[in-house]
C-alpha atoms as a PDB file:
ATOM      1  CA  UNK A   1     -14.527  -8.623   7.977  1.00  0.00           C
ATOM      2  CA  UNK A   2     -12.671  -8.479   4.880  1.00  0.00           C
ATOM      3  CA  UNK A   3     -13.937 -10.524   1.791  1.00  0.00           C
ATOM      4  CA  UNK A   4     -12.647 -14.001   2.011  1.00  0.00           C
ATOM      5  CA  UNK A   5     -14.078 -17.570   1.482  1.00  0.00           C
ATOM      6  CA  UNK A   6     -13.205 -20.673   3.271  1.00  0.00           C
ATOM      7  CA  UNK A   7     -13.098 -24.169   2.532  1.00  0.00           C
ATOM      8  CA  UNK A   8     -11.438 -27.620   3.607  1.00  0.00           C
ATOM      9  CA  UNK A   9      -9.661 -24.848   6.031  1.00  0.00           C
ATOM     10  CA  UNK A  10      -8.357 -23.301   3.203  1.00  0.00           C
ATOM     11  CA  UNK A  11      -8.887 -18.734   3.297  1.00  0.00           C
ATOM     12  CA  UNK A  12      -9.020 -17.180  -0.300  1.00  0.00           C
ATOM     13  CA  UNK A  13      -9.346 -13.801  -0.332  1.00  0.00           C
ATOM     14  CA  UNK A  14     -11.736 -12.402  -2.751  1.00  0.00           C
ATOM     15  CA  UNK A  15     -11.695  -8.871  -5.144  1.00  0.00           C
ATOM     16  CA  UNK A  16     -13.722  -7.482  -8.153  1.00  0.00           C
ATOM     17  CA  UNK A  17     -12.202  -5.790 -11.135  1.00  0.00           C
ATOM     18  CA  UNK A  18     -14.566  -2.839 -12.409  1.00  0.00           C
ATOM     19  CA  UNK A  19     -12.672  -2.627 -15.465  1.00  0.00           C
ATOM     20  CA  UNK A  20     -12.451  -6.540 -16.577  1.00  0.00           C
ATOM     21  CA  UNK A  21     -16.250  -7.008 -14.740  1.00  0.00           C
ATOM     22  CA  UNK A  22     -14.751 -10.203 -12.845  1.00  0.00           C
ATOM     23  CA  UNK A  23     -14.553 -11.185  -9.574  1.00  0.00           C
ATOM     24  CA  UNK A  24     -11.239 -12.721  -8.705  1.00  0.00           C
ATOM     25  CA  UNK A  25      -9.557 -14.465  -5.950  1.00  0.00           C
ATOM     26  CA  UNK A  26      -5.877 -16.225  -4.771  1.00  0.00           C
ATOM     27  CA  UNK A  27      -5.655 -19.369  -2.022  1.00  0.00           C
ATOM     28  CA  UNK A  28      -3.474 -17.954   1.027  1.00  0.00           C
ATOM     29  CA  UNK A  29      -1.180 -20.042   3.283  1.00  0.00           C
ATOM     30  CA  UNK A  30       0.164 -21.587   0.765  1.00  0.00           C
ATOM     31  CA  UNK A  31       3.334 -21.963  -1.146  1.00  0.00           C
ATOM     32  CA  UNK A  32       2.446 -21.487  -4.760  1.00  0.00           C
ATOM     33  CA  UNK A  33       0.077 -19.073  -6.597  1.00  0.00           C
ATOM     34  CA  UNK A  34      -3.524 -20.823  -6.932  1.00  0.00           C
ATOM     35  CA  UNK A  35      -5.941 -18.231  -8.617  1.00  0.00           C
ATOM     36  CA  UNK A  36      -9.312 -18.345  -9.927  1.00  0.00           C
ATOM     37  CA  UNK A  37     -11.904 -15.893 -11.046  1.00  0.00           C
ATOM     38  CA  UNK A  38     -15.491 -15.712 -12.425  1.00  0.00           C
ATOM     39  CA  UNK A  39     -18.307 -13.284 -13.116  1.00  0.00           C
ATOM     40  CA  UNK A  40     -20.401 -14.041 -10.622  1.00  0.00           C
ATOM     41  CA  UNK A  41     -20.413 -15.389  -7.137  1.00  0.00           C
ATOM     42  CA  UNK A  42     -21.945 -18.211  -7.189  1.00  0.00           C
ATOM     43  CA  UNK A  43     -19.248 -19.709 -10.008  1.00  0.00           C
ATOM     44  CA  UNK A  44     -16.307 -17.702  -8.015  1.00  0.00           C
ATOM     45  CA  UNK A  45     -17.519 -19.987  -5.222  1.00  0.00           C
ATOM     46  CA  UNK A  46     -17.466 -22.905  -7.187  1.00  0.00           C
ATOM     47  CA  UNK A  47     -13.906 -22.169  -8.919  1.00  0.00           C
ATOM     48  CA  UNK A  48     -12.656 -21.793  -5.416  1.00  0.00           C
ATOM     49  CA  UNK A  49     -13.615 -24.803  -4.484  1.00  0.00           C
ATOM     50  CA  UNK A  50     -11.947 -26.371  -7.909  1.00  0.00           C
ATOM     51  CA  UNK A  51      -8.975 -24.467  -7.285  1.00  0.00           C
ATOM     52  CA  UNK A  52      -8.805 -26.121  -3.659  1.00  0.00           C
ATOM     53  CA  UNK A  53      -9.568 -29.822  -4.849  1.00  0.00           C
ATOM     54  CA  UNK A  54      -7.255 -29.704  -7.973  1.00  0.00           C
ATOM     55  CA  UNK A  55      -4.692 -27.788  -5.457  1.00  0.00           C
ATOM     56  CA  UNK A  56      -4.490 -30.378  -2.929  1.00  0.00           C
ATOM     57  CA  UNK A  57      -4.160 -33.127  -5.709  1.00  0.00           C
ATOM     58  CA  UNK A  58      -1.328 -31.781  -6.942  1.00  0.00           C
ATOM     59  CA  UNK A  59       0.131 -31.596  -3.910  1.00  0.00           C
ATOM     60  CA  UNK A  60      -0.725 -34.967  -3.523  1.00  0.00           C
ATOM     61  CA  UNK A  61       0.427 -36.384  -6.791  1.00  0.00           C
ATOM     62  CA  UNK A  62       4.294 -34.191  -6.321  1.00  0.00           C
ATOM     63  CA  UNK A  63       4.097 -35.658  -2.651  1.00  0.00           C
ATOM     64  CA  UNK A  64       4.531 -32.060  -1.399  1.00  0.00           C
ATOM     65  CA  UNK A  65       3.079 -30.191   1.266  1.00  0.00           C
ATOM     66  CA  UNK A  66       0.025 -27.666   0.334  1.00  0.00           C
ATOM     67  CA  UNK A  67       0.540 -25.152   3.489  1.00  0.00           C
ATOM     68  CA  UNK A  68       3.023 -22.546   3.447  1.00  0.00           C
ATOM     69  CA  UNK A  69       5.637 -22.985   6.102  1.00  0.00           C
ATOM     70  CA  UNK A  70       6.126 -20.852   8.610  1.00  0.00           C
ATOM     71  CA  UNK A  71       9.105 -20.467  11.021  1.00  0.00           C
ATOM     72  CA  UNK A  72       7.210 -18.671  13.640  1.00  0.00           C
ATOM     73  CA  UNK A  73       9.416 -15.706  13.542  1.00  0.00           C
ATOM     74  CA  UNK A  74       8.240 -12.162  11.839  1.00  0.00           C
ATOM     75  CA  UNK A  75       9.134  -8.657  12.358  1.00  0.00           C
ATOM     76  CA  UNK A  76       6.773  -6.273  13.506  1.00  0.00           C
ATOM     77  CA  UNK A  77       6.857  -2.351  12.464  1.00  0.00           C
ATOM     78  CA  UNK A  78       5.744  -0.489  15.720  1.00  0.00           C
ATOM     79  CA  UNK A  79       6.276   3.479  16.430  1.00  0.00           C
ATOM     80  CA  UNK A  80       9.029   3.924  19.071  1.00  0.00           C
ATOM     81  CA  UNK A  81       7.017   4.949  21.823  1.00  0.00           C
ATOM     82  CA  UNK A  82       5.006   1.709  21.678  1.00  0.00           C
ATOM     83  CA  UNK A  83       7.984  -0.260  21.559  1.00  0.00           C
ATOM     84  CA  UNK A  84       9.171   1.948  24.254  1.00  0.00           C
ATOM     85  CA  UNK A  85       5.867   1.506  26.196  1.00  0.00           C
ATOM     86  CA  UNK A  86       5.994  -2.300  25.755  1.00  0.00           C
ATOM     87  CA  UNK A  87       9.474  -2.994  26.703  1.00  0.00           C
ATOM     88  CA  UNK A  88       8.606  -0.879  29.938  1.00  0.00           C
ATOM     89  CA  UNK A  89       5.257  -3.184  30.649  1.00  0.00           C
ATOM     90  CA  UNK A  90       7.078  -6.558  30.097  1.00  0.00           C
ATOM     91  CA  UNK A  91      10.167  -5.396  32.771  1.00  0.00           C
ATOM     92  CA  UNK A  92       7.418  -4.375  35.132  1.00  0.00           C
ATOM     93  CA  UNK A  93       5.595  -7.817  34.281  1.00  0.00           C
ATOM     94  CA  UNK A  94       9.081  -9.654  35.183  1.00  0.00           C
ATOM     95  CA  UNK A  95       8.849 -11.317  31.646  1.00  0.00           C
ATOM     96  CA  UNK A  96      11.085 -10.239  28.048  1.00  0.00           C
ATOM     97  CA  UNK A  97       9.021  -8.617  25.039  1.00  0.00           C
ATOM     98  CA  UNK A  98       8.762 -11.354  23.077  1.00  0.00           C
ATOM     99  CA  UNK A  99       6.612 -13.313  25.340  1.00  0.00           C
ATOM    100  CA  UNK A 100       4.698  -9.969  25.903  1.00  0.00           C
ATOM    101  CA  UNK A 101       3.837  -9.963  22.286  1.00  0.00           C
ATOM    102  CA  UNK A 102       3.262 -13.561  22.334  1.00  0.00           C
ATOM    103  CA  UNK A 103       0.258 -13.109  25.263  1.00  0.00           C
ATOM    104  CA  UNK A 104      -0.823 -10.052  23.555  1.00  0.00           C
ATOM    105  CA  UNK A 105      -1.147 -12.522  19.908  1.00  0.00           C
ATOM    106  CA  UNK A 106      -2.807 -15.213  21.923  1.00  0.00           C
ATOM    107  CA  UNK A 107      -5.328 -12.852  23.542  1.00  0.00           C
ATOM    108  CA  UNK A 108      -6.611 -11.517  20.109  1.00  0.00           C
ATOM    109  CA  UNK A 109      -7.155 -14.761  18.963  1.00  0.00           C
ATOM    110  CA  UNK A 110      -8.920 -15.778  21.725  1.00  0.00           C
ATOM    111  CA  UNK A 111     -10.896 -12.603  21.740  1.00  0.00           C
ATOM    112  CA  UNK A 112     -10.585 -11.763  17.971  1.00  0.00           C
ATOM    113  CA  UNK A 113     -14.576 -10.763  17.850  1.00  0.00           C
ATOM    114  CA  UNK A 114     -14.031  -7.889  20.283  1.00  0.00           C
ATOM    115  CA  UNK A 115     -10.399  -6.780  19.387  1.00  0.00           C
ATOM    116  CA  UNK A 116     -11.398  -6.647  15.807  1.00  0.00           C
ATOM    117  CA  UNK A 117     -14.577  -5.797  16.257  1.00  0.00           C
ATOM    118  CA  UNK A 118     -13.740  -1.991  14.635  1.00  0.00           C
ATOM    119  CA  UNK A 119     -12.529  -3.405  11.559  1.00  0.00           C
ATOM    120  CA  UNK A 120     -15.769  -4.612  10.089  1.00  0.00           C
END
């Protein structure tokens, strides 16, 4: 898995910078740039945390929400013999390629441990 940390539900993901000797990270999901850094892990951890409580109160205080919206809609770059290839499986399925892709999306996260499991 990719460096991340979690908490309240919120994902951060996480670098380090050789050259400045900090760690770093930015709150995803969400609509505005929340960033926070330290040069160690244990106080990254902690200034994530911060950044999540002072975040959310914000939020609170402007009465706006802290998620990033999402329409549900995104485009997908594929090679065109895989969009070939799926287009082919959905006719033969009797259903359109968008609720091909849809199954396939709800599969992997169902079964994101083994579909990903390459990636660690």
């Amino acid at each position: 898995m990719k460096d991340y940390l979690s908490y309240k539900n919120y994902l951060a993901s996480v670098h380090f910078s050789n050259e400045d000797k900090v760690f770093f990270g930015k709150l995803e999901g969400v609509s505005d740039l929340v960033s926070f850094e330290a040069d160690n892990v244990k106080d990254l951890e902690e200034n994530f945390r911060e950044a999540v409580e002072d975040y959310l109160l914000t939020c609170k205080e402007l009465g706006k929400e802290p998620e990033k919206s999402y329409k549900g809609v995104f485009n997908v770059r594929v090679p065109k013999e895989t969009h070939r290839s799926l287009t082919r499986l959905a006719v033969q399925y009797g259903i359109n390629l968008n609720e091909l892709v849809k199954k396939s999306l709800d599969f992997t996260l169902e079964n994101k441990d083994k579909v990903l499991k390459h990636h660690e």
